[in-house]
C-alpha atoms as a PDB file:
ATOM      1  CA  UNK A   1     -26.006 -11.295  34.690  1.00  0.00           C
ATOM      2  CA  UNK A   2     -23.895 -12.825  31.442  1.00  0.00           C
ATOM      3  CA  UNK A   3     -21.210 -13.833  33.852  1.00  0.00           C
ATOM      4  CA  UNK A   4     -24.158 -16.365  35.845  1.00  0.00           C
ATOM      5  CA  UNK A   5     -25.015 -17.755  32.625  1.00  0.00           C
ATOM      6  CA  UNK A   6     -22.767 -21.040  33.193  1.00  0.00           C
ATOM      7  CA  UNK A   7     -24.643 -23.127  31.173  1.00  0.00           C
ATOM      8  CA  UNK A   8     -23.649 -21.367  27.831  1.00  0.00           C
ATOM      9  CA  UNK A   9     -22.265 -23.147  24.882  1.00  0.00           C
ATOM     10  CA  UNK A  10     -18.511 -21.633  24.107  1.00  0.00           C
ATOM     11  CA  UNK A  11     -19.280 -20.262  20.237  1.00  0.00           C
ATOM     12  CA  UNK A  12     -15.496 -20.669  18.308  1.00  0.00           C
ATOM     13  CA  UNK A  13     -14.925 -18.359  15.145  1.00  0.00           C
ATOM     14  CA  UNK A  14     -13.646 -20.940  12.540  1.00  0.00           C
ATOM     15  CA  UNK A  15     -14.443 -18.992   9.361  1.00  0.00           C
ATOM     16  CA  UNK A  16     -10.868 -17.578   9.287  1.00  0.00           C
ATOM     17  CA  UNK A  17      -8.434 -20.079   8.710  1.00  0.00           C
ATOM     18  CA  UNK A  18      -5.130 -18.288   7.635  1.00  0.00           C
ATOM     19  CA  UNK A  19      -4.365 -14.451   6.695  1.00  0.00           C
ATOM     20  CA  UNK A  20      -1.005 -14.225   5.053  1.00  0.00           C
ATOM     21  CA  UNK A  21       1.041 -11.274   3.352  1.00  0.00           C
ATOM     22  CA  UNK A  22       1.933 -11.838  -0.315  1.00  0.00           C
ATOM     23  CA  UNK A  23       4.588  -9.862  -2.458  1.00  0.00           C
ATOM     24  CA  UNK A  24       3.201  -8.619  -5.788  1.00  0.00           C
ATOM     25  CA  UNK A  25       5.594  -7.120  -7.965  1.00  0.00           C
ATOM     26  CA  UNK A  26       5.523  -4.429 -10.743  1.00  0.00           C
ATOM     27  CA  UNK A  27       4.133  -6.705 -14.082  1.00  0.00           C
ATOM     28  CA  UNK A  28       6.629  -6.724 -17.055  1.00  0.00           C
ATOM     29  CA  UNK A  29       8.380  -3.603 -15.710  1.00  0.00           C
ATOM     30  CA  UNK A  30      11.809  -3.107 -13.832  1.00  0.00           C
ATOM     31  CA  UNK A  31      12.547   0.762 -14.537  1.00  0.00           C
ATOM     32  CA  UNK A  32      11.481   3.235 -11.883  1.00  0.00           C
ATOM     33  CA  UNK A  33      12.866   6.269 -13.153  1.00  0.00           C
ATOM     34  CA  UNK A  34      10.995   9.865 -13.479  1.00  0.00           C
ATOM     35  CA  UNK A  35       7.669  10.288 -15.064  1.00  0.00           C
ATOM     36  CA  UNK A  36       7.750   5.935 -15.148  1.00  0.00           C
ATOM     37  CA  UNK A  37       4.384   4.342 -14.991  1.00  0.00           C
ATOM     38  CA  UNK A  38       4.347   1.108 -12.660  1.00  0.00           C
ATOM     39  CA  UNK A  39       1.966  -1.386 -12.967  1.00  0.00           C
ATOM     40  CA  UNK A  40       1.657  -3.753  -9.905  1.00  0.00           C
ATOM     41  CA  UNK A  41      -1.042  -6.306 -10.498  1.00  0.00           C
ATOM     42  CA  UNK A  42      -2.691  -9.453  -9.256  1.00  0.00           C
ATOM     43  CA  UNK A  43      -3.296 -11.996 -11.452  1.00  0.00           C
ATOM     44  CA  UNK A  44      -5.108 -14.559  -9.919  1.00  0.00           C
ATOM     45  CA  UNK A  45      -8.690 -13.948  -9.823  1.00  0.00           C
ATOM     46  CA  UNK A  46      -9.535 -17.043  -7.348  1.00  0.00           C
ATOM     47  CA  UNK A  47      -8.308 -15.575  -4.657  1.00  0.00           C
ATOM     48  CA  UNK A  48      -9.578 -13.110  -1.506  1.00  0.00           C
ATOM     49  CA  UNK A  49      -7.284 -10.311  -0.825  1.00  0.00           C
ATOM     50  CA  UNK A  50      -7.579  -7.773   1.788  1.00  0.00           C
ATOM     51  CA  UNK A  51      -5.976  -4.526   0.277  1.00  0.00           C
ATOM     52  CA  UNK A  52      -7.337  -2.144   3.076  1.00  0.00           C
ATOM     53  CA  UNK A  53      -4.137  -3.940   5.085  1.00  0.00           C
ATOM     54  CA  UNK A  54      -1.489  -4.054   2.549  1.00  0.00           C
ATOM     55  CA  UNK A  55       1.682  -1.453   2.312  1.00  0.00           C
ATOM     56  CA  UNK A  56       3.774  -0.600  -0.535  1.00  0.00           C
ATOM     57  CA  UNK A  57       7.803  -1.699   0.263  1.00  0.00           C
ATOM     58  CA  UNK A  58      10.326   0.621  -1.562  1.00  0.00           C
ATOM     59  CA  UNK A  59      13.696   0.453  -1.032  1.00  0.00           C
ATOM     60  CA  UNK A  60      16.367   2.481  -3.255  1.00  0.00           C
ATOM     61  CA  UNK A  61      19.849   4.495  -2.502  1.00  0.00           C
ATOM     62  CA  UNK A  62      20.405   8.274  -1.948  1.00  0.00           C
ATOM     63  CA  UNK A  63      23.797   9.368  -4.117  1.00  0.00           C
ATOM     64  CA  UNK A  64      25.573  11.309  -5.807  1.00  0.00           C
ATOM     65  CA  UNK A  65      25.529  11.764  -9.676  1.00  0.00           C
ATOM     66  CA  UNK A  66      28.913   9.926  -9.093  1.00  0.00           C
ATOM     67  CA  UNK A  67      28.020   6.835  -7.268  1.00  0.00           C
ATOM     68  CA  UNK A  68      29.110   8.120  -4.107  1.00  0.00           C
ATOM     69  CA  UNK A  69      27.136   9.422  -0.928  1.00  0.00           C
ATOM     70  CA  UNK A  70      26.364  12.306   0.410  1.00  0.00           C
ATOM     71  CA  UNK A  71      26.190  12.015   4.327  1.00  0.00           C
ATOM     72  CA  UNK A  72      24.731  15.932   4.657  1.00  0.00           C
ATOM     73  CA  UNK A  73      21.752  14.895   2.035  1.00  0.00           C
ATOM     74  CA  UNK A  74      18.855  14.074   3.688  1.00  0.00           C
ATOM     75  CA  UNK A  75      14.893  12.603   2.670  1.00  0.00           C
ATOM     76  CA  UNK A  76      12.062  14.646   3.718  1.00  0.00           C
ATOM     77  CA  UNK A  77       9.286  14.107   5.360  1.00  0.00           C
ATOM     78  CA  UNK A  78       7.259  11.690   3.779  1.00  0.00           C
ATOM     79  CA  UNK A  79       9.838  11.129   1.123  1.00  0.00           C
ATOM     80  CA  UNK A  80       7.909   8.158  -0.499  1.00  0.00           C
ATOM     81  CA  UNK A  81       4.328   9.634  -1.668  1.00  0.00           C
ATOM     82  CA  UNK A  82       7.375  12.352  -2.800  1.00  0.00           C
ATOM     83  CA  UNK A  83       8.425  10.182  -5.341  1.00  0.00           C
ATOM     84  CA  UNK A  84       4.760   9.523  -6.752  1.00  0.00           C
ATOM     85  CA  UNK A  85       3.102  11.873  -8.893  1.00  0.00           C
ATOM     86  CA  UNK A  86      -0.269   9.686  -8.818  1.00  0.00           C
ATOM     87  CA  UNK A  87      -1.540   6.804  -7.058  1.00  0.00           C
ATOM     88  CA  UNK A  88      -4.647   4.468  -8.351  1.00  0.00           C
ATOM     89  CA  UNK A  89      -5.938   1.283  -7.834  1.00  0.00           C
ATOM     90  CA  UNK A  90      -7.991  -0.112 -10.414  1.00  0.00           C
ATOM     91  CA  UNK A  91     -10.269  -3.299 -10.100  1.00  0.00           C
ATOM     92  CA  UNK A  92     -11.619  -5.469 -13.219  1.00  0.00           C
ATOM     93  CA  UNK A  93     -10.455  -2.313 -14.924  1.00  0.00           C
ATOM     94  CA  UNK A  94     -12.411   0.761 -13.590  1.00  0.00           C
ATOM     95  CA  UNK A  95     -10.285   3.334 -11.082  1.00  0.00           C
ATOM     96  CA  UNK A  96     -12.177   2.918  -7.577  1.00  0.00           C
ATOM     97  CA  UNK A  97      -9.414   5.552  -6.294  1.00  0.00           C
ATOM     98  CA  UNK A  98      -7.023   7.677  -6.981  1.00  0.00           C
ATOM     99  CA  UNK A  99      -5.016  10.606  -5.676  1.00  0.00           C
ATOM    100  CA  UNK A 100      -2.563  13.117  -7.345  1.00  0.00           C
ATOM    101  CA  UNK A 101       0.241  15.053  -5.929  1.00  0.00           C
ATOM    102  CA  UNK A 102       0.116  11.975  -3.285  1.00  0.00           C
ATOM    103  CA  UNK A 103       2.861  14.299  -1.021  1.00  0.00           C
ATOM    104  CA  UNK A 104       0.819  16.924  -0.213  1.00  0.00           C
ATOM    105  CA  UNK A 105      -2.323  15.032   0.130  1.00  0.00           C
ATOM    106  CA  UNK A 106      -1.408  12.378   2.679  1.00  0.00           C
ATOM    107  CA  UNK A 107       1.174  14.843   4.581  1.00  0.00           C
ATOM    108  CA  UNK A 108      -1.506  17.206   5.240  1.00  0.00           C
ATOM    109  CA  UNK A 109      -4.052  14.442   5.801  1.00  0.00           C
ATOM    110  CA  UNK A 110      -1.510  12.087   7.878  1.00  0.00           C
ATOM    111  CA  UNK A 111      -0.628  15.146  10.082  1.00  0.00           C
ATOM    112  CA  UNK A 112      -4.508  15.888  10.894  1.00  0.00           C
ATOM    113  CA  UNK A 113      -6.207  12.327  11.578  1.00  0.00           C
ATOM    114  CA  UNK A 114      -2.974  10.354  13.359  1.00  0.00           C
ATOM    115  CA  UNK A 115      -2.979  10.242  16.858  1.00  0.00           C
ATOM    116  CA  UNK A 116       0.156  10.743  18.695  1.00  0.00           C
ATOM    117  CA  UNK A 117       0.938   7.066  19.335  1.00  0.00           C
ATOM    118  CA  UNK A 118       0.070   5.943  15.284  1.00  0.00           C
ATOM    119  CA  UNK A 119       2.428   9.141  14.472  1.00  0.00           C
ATOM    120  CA  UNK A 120       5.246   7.824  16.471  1.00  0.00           C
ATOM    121  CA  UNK A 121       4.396   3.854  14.739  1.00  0.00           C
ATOM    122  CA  UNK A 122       4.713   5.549  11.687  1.00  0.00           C
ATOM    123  CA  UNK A 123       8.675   5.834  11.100  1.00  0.00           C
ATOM    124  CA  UNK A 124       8.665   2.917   9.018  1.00  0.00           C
ATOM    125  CA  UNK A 125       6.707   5.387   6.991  1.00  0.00           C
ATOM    126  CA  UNK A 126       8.954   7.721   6.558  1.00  0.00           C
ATOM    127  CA  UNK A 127       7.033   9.916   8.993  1.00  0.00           C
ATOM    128  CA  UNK A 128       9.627  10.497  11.691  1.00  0.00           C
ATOM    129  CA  UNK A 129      11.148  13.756  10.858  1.00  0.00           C
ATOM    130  CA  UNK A 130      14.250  14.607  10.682  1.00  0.00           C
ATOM    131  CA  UNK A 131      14.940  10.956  11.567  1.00  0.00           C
ATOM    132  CA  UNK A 132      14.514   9.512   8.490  1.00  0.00           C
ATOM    133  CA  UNK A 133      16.010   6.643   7.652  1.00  0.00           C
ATOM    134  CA  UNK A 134      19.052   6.462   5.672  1.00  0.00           C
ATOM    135  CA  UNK A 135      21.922   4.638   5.845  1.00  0.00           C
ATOM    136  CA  UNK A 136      25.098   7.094   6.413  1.00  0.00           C
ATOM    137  CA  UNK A 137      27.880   4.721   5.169  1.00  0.00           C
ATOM    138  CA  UNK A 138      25.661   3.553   2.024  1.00  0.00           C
ATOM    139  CA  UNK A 139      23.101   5.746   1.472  1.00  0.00           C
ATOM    140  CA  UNK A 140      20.813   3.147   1.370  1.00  0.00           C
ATOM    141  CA  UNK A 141      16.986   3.553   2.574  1.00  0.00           C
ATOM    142  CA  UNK A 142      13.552   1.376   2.397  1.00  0.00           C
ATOM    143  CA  UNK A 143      10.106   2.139   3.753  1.00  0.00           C
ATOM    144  CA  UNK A 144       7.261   0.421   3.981  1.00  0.00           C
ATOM    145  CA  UNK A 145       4.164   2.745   3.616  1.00  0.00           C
ATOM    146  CA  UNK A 146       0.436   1.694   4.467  1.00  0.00           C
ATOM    147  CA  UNK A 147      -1.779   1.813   1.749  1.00  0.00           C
ATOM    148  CA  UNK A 148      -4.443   3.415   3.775  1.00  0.00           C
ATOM    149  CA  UNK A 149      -2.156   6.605   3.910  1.00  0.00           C
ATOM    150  CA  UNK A 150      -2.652   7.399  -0.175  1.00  0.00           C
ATOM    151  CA  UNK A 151      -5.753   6.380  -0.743  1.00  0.00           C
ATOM    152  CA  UNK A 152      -9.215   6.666   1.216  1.00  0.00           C
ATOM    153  CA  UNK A 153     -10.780   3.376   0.248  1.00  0.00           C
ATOM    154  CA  UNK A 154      -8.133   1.582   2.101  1.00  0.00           C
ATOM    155  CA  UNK A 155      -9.232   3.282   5.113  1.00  0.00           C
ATOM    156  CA  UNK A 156     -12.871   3.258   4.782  1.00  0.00           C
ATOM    157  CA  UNK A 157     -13.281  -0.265   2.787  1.00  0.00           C
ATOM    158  CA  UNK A 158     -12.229  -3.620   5.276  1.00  0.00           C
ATOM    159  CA  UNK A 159     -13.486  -6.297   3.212  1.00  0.00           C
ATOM    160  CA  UNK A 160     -11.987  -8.734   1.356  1.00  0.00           C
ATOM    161  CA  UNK A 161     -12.218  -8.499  -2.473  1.00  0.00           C
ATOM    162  CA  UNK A 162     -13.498 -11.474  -4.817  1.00  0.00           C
ATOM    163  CA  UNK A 163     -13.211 -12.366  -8.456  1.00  0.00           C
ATOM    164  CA  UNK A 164     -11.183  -9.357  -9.380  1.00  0.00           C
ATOM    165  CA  UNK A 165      -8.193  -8.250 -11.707  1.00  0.00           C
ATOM    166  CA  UNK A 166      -6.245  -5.959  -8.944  1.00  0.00           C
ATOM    167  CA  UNK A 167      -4.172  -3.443  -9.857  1.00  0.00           C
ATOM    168  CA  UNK A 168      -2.208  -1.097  -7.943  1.00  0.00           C
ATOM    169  CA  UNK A 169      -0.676   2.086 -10.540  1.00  0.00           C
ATOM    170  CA  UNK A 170       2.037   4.001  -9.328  1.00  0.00           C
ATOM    171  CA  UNK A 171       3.690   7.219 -11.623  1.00  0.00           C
ATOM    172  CA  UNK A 172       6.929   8.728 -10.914  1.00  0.00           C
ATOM    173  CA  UNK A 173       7.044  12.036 -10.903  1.00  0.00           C
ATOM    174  CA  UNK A 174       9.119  13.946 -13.156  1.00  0.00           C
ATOM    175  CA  UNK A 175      11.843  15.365 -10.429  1.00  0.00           C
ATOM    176  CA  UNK A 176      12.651  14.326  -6.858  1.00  0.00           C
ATOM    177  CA  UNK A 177      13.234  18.117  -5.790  1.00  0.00           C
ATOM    178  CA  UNK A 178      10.422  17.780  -2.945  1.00  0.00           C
ATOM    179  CA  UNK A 179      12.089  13.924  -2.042  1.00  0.00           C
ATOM    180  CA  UNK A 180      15.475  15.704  -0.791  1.00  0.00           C
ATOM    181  CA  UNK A 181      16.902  18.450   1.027  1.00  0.00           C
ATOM    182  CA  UNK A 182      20.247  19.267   0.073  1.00  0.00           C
ATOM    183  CA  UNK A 183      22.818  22.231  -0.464  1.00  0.00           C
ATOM    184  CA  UNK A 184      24.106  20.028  -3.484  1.00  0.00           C
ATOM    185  CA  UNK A 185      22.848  19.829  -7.202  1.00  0.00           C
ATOM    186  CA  UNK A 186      23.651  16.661  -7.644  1.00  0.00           C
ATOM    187  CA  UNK A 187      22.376  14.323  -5.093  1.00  0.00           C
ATOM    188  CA  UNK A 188      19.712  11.895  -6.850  1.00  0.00           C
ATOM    189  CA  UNK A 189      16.874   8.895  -5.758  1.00  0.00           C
ATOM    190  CA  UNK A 190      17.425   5.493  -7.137  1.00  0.00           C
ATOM    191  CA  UNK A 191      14.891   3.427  -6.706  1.00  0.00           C
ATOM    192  CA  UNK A 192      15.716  -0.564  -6.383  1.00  0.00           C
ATOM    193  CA  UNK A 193      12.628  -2.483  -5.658  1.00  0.00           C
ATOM    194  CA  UNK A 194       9.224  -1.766  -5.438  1.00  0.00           C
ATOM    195  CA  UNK A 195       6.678  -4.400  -3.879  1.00  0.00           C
ATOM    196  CA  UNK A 196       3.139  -4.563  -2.978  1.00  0.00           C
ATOM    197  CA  UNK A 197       2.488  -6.559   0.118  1.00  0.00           C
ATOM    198  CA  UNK A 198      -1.289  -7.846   0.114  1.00  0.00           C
ATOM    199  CA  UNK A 199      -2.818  -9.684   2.854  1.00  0.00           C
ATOM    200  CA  UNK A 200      -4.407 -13.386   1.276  1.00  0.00           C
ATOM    201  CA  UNK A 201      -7.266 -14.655   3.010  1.00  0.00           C
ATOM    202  CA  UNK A 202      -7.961 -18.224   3.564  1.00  0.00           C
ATOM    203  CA  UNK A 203     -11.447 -19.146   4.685  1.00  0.00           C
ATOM    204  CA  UNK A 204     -13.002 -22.325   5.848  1.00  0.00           C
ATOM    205  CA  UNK A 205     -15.062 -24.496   3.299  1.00  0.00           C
ATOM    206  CA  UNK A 206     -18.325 -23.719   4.547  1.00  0.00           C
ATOM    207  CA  UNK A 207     -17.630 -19.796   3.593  1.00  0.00           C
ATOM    208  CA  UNK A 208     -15.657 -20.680   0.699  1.00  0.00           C
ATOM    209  CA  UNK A 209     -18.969 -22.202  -0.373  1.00  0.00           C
ATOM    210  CA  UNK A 210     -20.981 -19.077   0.291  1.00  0.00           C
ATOM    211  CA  UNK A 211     -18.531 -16.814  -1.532  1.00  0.00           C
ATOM    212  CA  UNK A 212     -18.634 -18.947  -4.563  1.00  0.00           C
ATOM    213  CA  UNK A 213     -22.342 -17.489  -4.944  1.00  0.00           C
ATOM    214  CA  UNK A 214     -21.183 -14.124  -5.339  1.00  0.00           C
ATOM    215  CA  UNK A 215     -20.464 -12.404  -8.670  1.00  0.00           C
ATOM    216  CA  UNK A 216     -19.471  -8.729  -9.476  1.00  0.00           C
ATOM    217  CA  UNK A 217     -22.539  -6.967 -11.574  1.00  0.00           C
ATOM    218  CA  UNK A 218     -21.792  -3.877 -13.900  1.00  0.00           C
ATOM    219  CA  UNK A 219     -21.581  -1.245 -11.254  1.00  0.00           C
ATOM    220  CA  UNK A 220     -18.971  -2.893  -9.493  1.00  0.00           C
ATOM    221  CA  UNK A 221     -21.242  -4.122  -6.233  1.00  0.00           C
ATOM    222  CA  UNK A 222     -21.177  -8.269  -5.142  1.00  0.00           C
ATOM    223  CA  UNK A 223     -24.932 -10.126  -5.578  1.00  0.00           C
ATOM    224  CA  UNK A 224     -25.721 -13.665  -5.172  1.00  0.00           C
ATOM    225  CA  UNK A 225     -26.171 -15.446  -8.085  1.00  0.00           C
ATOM    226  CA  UNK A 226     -29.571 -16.343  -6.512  1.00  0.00           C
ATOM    227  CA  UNK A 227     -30.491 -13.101  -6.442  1.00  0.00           C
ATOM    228  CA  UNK A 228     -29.720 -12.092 -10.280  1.00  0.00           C
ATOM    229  CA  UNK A 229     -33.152 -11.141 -12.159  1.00  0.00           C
END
């Protein structure tokens, strides 16, 4: 039995040395009104992100036309993939995924893969209906959404990315109709900040070596330069 085997050598994990979240924000572009397109990118090619774990942070007001708020307005379920029209993430240029009428999608698909205790995790989502989160006295609201729940390569890809342009494309859709529910004409979304939190991996030197090898071919998959015919 393992738990006889006294004599074994204790094996330590080093290869990890830090993981730590970094905000991205949209490039050269601070208006997020309808039918906007926003551009979120990272520049620096030298480093290893792990976008399966980031989360898109929005935070914006819920007013009036007038400035002031509306305590009987309310967001929806799912309020921000509402306010998208399409989601994409492009690396060195090409789309590796992308989703339209983000809403629908990743309600219906949220509703039929979470379990009940990731369901119940998920009000920082926007996912705890009717409890979303607004403030009454301000009308003030911010979520921070999972990447994972708009696009399925953040789900199915958990690997860290190398030698890449990132970019993360949002578009506004052209009316916030399905964002809120209210008896008023006149209640509207302002969105303040947008910000793209991505994981940055630091490795030891030993696999920072090894990765160096590694270069992105023409179809988008990693070979050693050792390798390359």
């Amino acid at each position: 039995m393992s738990i006889l085997n006294v004599s074994d050598k204790v094996q330590f994990d080093n290869s990890l040395v830090r993981i730590q979240y970094h905000n991205h924000l949209p490039y050269l572009s601070n208006s997020f009104n309808n039918s906007d397109e926003i551009r979120i990118a990272i520049q620096h090619q030298d480093v290893y992100t792990l976008p399966s774990q980031s989360f898109i942070y929005v935070q914006g007001k819920l007013l009036k036309d007038d400035g002031t708020v509306d305590k009987d307005s309310k967001l929806s379920a799912n309020p921000i993939a509402h306010m998208f029209s399409e989601v994409r993430f492009e690396c060195g240029g090409n789309v590796i995924d992308r989703v339209r009428n983000p809403g629908i999608a990743s309600t219906l698909k949220n509703l039929c893969s979470l379990t009940r205790s990731e369901y119940y995790h998920a009000s920082n989502a926007g996912f705890e209906y009717p409890n979303i989160k607004v403030n009454e006295n301000t009308g003030d609201f911010d979520f921070c959404v999972p990447l994972k729940y708009f696009l399925g390569f953040a789900e199915d890809y958990n690997k860290i990315l190398i030698n890449l342009r990132q970019e993360l494309v949002l578009v506004r859709s052209n009316s916030d109709k399905n964002v809120i529910e209210s008896l008023l004409p006149n209640v509207m979304i302002t969105i303040n900040k947008i910000v793209w939190k991505v994981p940055h991996v630091s490795v030891a030197d030993v696999e920072r070596l090894k990765l160096l090898e590694y270069r992105v071919g023409k179809f988008g998959c990693y070979y050693r330069l050792s390798q390359k015919l």
